[in-house]
Structure formats: structure tokens, C-alpha cells
N, C-alpha and C. Protein backbone atom coordinates (compact mmCIF):
# COMPACT_ATOMS: atom_id res chain seq x y z
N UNK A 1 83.21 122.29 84.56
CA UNK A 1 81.86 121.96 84.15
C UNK A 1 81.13 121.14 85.21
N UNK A 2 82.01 120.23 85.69
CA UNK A 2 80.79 119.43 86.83
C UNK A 2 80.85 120.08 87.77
N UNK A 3 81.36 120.93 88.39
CA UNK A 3 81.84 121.19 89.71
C UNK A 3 80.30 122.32 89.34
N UNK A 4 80.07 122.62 87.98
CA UNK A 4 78.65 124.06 87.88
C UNK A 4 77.76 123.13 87.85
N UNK A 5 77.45 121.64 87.64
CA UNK A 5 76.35 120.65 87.96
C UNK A 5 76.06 120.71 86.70
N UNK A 6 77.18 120.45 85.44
CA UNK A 6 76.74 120.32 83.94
C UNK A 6 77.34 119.14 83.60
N UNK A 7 76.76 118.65 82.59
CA UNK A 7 77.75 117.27 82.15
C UNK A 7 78.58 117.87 80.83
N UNK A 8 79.80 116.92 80.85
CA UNK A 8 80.83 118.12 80.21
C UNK A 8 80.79 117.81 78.70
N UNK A 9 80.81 118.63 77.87
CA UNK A 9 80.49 118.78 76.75
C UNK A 9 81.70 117.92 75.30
N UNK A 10 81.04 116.77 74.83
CA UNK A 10 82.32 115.76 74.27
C UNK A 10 83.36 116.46 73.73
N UNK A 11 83.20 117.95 73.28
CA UNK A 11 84.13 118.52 72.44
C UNK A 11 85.47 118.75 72.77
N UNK A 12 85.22 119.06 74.71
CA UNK A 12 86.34 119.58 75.20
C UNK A 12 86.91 118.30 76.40
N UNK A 13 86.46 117.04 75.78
CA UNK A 13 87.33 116.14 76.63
C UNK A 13 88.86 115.96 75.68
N UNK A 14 89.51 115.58 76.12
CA UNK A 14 90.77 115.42 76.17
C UNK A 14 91.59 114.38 76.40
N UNK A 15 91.46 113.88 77.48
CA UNK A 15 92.08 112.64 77.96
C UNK A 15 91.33 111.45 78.18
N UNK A 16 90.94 109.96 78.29
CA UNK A 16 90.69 109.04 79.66
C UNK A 16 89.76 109.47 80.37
N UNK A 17 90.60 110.27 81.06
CA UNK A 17 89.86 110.79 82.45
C UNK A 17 88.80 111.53 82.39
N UNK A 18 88.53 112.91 81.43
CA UNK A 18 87.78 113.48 80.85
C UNK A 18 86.51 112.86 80.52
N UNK A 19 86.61 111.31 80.08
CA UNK A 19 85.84 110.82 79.55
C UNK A 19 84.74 110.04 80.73
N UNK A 20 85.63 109.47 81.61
CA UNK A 20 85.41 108.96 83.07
C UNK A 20 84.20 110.62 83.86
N UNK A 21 84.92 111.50 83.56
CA UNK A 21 84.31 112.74 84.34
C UNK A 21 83.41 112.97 83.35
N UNK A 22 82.64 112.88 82.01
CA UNK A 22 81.71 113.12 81.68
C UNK A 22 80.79 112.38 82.05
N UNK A 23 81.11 110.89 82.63
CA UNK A 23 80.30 110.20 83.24
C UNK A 23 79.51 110.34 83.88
N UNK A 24 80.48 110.39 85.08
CA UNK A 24 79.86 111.67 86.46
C UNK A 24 78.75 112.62 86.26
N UNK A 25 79.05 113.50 85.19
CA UNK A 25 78.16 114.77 84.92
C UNK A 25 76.96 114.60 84.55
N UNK A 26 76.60 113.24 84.18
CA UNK A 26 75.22 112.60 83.66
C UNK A 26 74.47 112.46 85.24
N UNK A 27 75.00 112.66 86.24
CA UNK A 27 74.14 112.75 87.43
C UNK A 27 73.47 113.61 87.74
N UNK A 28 74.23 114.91 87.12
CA UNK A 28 72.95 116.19 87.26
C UNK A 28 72.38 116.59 86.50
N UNK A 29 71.87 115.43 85.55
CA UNK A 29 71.08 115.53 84.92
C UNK A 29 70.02 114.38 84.78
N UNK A 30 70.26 114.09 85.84
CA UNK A 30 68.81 112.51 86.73
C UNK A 30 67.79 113.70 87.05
N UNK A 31 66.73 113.19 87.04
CA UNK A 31 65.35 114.08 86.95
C UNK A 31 64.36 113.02 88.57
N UNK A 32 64.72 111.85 88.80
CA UNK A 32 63.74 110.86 89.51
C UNK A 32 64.55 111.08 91.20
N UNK A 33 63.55 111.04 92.05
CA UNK A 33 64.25 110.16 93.21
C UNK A 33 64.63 108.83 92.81
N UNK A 34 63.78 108.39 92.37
CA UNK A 34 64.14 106.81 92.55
C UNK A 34 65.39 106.16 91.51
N UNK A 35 65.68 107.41 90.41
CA UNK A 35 67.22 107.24 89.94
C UNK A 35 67.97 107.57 90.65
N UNK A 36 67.96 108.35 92.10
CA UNK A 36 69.02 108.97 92.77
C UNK A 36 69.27 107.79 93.83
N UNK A 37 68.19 107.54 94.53
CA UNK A 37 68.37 105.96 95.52
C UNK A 37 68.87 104.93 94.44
N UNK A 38 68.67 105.02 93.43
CA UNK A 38 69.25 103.56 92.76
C UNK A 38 71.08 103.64 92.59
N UNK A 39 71.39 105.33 92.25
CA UNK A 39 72.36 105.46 92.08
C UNK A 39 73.10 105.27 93.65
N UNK A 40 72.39 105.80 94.92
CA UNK A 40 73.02 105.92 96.02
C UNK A 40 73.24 104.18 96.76
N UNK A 41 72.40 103.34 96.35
CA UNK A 41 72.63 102.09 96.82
C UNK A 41 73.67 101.39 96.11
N UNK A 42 73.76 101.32 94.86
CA UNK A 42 74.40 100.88 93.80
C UNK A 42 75.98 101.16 93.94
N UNK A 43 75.85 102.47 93.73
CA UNK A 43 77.55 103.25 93.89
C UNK A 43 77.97 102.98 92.76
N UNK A 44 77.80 102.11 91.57
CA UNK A 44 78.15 101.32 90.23
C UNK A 44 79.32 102.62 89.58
N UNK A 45 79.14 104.26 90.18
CA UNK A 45 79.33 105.50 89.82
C UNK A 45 81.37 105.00 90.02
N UNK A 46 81.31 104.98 91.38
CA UNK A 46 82.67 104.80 91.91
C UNK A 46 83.39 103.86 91.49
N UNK A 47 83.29 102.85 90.71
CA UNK A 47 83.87 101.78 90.40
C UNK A 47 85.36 102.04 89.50
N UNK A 48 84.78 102.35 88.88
CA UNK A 48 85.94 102.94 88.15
C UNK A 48 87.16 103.82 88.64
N UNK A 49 86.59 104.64 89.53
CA UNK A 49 87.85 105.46 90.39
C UNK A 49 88.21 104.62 91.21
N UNK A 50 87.50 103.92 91.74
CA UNK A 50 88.37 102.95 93.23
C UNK A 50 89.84 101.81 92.03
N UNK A 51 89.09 101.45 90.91
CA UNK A 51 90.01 100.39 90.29
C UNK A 51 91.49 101.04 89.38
N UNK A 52 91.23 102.19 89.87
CA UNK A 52 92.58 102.95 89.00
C UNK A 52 93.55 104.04 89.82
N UNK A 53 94.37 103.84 89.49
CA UNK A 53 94.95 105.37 90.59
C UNK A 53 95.18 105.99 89.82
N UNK A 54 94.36 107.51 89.85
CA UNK A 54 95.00 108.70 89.26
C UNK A 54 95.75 109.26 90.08
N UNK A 55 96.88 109.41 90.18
CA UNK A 55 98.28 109.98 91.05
C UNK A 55 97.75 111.58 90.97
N UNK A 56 98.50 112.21 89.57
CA UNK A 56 98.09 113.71 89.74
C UNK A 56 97.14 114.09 89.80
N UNK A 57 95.84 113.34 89.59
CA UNK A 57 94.46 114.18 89.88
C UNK A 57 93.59 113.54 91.09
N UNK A 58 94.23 112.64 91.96
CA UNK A 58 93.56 111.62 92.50
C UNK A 58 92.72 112.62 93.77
N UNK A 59 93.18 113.86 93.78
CA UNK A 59 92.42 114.93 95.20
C UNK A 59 91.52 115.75 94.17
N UNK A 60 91.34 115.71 93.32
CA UNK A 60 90.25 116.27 92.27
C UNK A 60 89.28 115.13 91.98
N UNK A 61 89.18 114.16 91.83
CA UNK A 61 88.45 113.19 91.71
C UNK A 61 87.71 112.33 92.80
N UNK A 62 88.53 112.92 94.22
CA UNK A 62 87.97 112.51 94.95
C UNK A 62 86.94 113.57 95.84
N UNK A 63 87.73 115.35 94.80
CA UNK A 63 86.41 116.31 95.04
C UNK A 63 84.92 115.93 94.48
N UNK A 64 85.17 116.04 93.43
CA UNK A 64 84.11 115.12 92.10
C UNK A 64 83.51 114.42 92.59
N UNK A 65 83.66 113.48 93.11
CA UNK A 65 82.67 112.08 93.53
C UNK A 65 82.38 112.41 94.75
N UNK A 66 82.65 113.79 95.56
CA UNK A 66 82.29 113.70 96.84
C UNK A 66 80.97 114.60 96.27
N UNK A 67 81.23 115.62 95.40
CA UNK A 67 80.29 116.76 95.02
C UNK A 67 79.20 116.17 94.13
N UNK A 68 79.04 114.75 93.76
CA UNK A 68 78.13 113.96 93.33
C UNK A 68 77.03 113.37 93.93
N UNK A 69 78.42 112.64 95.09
CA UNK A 69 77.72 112.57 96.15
C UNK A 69 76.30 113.02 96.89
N UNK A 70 77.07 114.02 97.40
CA UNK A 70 76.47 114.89 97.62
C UNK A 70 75.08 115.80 97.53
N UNK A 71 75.13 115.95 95.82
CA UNK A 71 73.93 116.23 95.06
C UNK A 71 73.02 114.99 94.85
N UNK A 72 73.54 113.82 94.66
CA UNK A 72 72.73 112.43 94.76
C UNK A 72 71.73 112.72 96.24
N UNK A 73 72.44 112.55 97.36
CA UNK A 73 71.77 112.65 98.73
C UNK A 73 70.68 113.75 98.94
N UNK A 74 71.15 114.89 98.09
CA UNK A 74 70.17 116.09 98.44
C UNK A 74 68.89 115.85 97.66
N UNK A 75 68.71 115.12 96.21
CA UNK A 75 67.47 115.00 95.67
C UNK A 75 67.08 113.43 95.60
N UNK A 76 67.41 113.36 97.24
CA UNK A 76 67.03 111.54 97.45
C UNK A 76 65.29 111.94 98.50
């Protein structure tokens, strides 16, 4: 679901993490520049992944927040 630029739907979270990644998905659905610079100065997004180690998903999460990234910068 995020990786299609949707925020993921509560029904089909599952775990923690799920819940952490619906987070995320609320970014592509910011409508402002000036929510996207607030989000890009801030980073407030990453906090949570830097303070935890996900072992088995930790190269998926660090796709995720790059592909956030990413989309943050392009509608800055």
C-alpha cells in the first residue's frame, strides 16, 4: 500500500509495525508545500524508526522512509 502512495487501510494492519507504516502513509496524503517543508525540516517522521531496531524488516523500512522521502522533496 505505501510503496502505491496510499495510506494503509486499519483493517489490514497486523502488527506494531503496521501501525508505525500507516503513519508514514498519511504523507501522501499532505495536499500543502508548506506541510511538506515542515515535514522535511522536522523529520519528527523518522523518529520512531531510528529509536527501534527492526532486525527482519529493518531494509524495508529503510525502503519506506527513503520512498517518503522522496515524495516529500518532489512536492516541496
Amino acid at each position: 500500500m505505501i510503496m502505491d502512495h496510499r495510506c494503509v487501510e486499519k483493517e489490514k494492519r497486523k502488527t506494531e509495525l503496521d501501525i508505525w507504516m500507516t503513519f508514514l502513509g498519511f504523507f501522501f496524503d499532505l495536499n500543502f508545500k508548506r506541510s511538506f517543508r515542515i515535514a522535511k525540516e522536522q523529520r519528527y517522521y523518522r523518529q520512531p524508526f531510528e529509536k527501534i531496531c527492526f532486525t527482519k524488516a529493518q531494509a524495508q523500512i529503510d525502503r519506506i522512509l527513503n520512498e517518503v522521502e522522496q515524495y516529500i522533496e518532489k512536492h516541496i
